[in-house]
Protein backbone atom coordinates (compact mmCIF):
# COMPACT_ATOMS: atom_id res chain seq x y z
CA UNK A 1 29.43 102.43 122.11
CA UNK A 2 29.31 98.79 122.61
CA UNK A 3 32.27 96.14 121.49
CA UNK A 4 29.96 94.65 118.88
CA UNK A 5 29.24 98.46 117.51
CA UNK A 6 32.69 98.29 116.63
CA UNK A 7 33.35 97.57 112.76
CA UNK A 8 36.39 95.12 113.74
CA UNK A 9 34.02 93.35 116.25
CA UNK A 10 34.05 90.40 114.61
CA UNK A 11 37.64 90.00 113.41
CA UNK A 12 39.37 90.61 117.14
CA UNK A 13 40.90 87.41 118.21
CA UNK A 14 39.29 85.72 121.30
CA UNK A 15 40.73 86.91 124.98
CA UNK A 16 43.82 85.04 125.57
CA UNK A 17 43.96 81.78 126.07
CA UNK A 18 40.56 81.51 124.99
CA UNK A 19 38.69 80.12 121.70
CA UNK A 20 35.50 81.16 119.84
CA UNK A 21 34.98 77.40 119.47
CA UNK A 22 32.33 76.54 121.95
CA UNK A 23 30.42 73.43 122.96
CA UNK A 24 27.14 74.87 123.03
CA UNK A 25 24.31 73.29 120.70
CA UNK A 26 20.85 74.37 120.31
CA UNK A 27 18.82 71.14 119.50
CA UNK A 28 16.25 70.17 117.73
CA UNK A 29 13.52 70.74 120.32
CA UNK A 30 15.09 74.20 120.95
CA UNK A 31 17.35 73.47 123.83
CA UNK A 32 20.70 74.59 124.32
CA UNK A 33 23.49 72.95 125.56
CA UNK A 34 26.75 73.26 127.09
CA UNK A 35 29.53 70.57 127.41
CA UNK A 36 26.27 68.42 126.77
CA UNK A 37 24.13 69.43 129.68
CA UNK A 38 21.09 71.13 129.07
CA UNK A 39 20.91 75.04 129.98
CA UNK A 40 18.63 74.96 132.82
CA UNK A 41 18.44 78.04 133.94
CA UNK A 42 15.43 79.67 131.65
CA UNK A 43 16.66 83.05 132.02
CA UNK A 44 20.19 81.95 130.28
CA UNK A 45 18.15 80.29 127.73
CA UNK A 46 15.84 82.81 126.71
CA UNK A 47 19.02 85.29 126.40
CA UNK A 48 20.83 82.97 124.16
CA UNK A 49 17.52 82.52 121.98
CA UNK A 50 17.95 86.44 121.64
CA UNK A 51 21.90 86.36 120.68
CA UNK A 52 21.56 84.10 117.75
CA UNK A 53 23.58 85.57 114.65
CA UNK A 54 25.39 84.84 111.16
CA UNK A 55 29.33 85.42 111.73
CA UNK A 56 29.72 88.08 109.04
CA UNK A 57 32.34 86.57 107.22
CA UNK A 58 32.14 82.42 107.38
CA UNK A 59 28.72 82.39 107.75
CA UNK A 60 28.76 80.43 110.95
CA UNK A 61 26.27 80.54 113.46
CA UNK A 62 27.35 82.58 116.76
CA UNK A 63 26.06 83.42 119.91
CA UNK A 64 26.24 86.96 120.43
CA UNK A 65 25.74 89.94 122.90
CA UNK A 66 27.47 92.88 122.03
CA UNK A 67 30.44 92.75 124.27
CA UNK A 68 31.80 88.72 123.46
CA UNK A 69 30.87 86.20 120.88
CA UNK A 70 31.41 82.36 120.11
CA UNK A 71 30.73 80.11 117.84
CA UNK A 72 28.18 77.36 118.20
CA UNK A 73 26.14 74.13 116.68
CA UNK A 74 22.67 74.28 115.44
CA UNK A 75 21.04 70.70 115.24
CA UNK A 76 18.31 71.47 113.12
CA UNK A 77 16.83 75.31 113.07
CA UNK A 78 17.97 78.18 114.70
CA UNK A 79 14.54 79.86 115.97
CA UNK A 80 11.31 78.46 116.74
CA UNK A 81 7.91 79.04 116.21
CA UNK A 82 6.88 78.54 119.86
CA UNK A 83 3.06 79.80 119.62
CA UNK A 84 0.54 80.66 116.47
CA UNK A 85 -1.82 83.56 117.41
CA UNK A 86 -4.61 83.42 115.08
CA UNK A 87 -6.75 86.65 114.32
CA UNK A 88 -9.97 86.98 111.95
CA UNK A 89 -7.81 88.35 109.00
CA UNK A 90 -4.05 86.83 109.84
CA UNK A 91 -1.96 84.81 111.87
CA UNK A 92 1.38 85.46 114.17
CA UNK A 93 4.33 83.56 115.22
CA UNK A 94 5.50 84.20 118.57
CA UNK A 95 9.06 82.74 117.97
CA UNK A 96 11.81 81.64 120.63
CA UNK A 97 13.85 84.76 120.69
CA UNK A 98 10.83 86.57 121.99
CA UNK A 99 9.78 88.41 118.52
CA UNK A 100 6.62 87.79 116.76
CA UNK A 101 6.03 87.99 113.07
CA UNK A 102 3.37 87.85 110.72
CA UNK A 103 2.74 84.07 109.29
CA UNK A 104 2.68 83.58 105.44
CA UNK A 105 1.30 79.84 105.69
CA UNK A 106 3.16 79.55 101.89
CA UNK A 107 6.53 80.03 102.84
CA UNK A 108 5.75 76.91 105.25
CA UNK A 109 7.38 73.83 104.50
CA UNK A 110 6.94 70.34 105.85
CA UNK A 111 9.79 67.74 106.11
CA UNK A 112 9.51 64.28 108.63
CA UNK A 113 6.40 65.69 109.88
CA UNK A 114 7.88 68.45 111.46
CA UNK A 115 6.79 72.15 109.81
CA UNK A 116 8.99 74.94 109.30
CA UNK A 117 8.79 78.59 108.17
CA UNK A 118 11.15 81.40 106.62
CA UNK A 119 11.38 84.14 109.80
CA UNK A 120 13.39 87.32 109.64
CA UNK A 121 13.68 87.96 106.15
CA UNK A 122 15.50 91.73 107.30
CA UNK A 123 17.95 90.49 109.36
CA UNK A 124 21.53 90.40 107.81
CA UNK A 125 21.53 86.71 106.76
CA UNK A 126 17.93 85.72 106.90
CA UNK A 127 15.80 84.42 106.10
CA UNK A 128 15.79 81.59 108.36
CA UNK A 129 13.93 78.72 109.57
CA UNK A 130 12.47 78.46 112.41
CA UNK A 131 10.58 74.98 113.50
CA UNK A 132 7.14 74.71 114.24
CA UNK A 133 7.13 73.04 118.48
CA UNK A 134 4.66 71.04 118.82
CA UNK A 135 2.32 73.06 120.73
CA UNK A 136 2.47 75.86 117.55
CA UNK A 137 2.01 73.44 114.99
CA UNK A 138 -0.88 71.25 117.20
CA UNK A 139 -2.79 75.21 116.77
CA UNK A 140 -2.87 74.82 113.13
CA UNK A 141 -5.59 72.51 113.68
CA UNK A 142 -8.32 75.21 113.96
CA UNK A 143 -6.81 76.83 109.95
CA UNK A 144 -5.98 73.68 108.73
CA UNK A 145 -7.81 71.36 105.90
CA UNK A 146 -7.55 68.88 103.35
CA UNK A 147 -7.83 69.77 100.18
CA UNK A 148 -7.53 67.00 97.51
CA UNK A 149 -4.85 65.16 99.96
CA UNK A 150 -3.10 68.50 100.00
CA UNK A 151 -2.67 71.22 103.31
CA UNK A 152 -4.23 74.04 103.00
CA UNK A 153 -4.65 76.97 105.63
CA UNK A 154 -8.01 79.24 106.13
CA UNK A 155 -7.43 82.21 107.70
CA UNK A 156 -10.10 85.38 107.03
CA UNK A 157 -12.10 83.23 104.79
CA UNK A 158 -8.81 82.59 102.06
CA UNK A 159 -7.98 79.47 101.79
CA UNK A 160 -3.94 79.18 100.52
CA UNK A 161 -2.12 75.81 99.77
CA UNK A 162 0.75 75.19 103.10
CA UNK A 163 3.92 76.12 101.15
CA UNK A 164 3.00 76.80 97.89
CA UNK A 165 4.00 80.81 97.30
CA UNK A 166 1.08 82.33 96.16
CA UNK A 167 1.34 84.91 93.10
């Protein structure tokens, strides 16, 4: 059994002399950060895009592995949609924590020219968003059109308006 298996997990105070506060921030690009350098080293960074959580009872975002946990600062989103993989009949996200999902092009918003989505609607907390990069969103261009002025995505032949749930 793990630490994080445990149901107190969450409640222990940090090791002494220690502090769940933390000065790590994921940015807006998807970067994390320490003390305000970036993390460098890519296998560090693809670990901590795989121990992104909800504390369970403020809600907070945490960094999390099973055995320690701390908290941390999430500029924008915390996941990514780092590639679109588009098949005759659907599309995928490949997201930044290593997961891939199927893409429902309604639940896709658009603020300051920058797209997000809803991701992980089963995870305790979720859904959340997770921010197009710009090589995922520049892939829309073979799905996307204008229609009326409007976004619309065309994936298997069905057309559906970006972001407007469908019924």
């Amino acid at each position: 059994m793990r630490p994080g298996d445990h149901p107190d997990f969450f409640r222990l105070p940090a090791p002494e002399g220690r502090s769940r506060e933390s000065t790590i921030r994921l940015d807006a690009e998807g970067r994390f950060f320490h003390d305000g350098a970036v993390v460098e080293h890519p296998g560090l960074a693809a670990a901590m895009h795989t121990w992104i959580a909800l504390h369970p009872d403020d809600g907070r975002f945490i960094l999390t592995n099973g055995y320690d946990w701390t908290y941390f600062t999430v500029d924008d989103a915390p996941y990514f949609v780092r590639a679109l993989r588009i098949e005759p009949r659907h599309a995928t996200l490949l997201l930044s924590d290593g997961t891939e999902e199927p893409w429902d092009p309604t639940t896709t918003t658009l603020k300051d020219d920058r797209l997000y989505a809803r991701v992980k609607p089963a995870v305790r907390g979720g859904p959340f968003r997770a921010r197009f990069l710009r090589h995922a969103q520049a892939a829309l261009t073979e799905v996307l059109e204008l229609v009326d002025g409007a976004p619309w995505v065309r994936i298997g032949g069905v057309a559906v308006p970006l972001g407007v749930p469908s019924r």
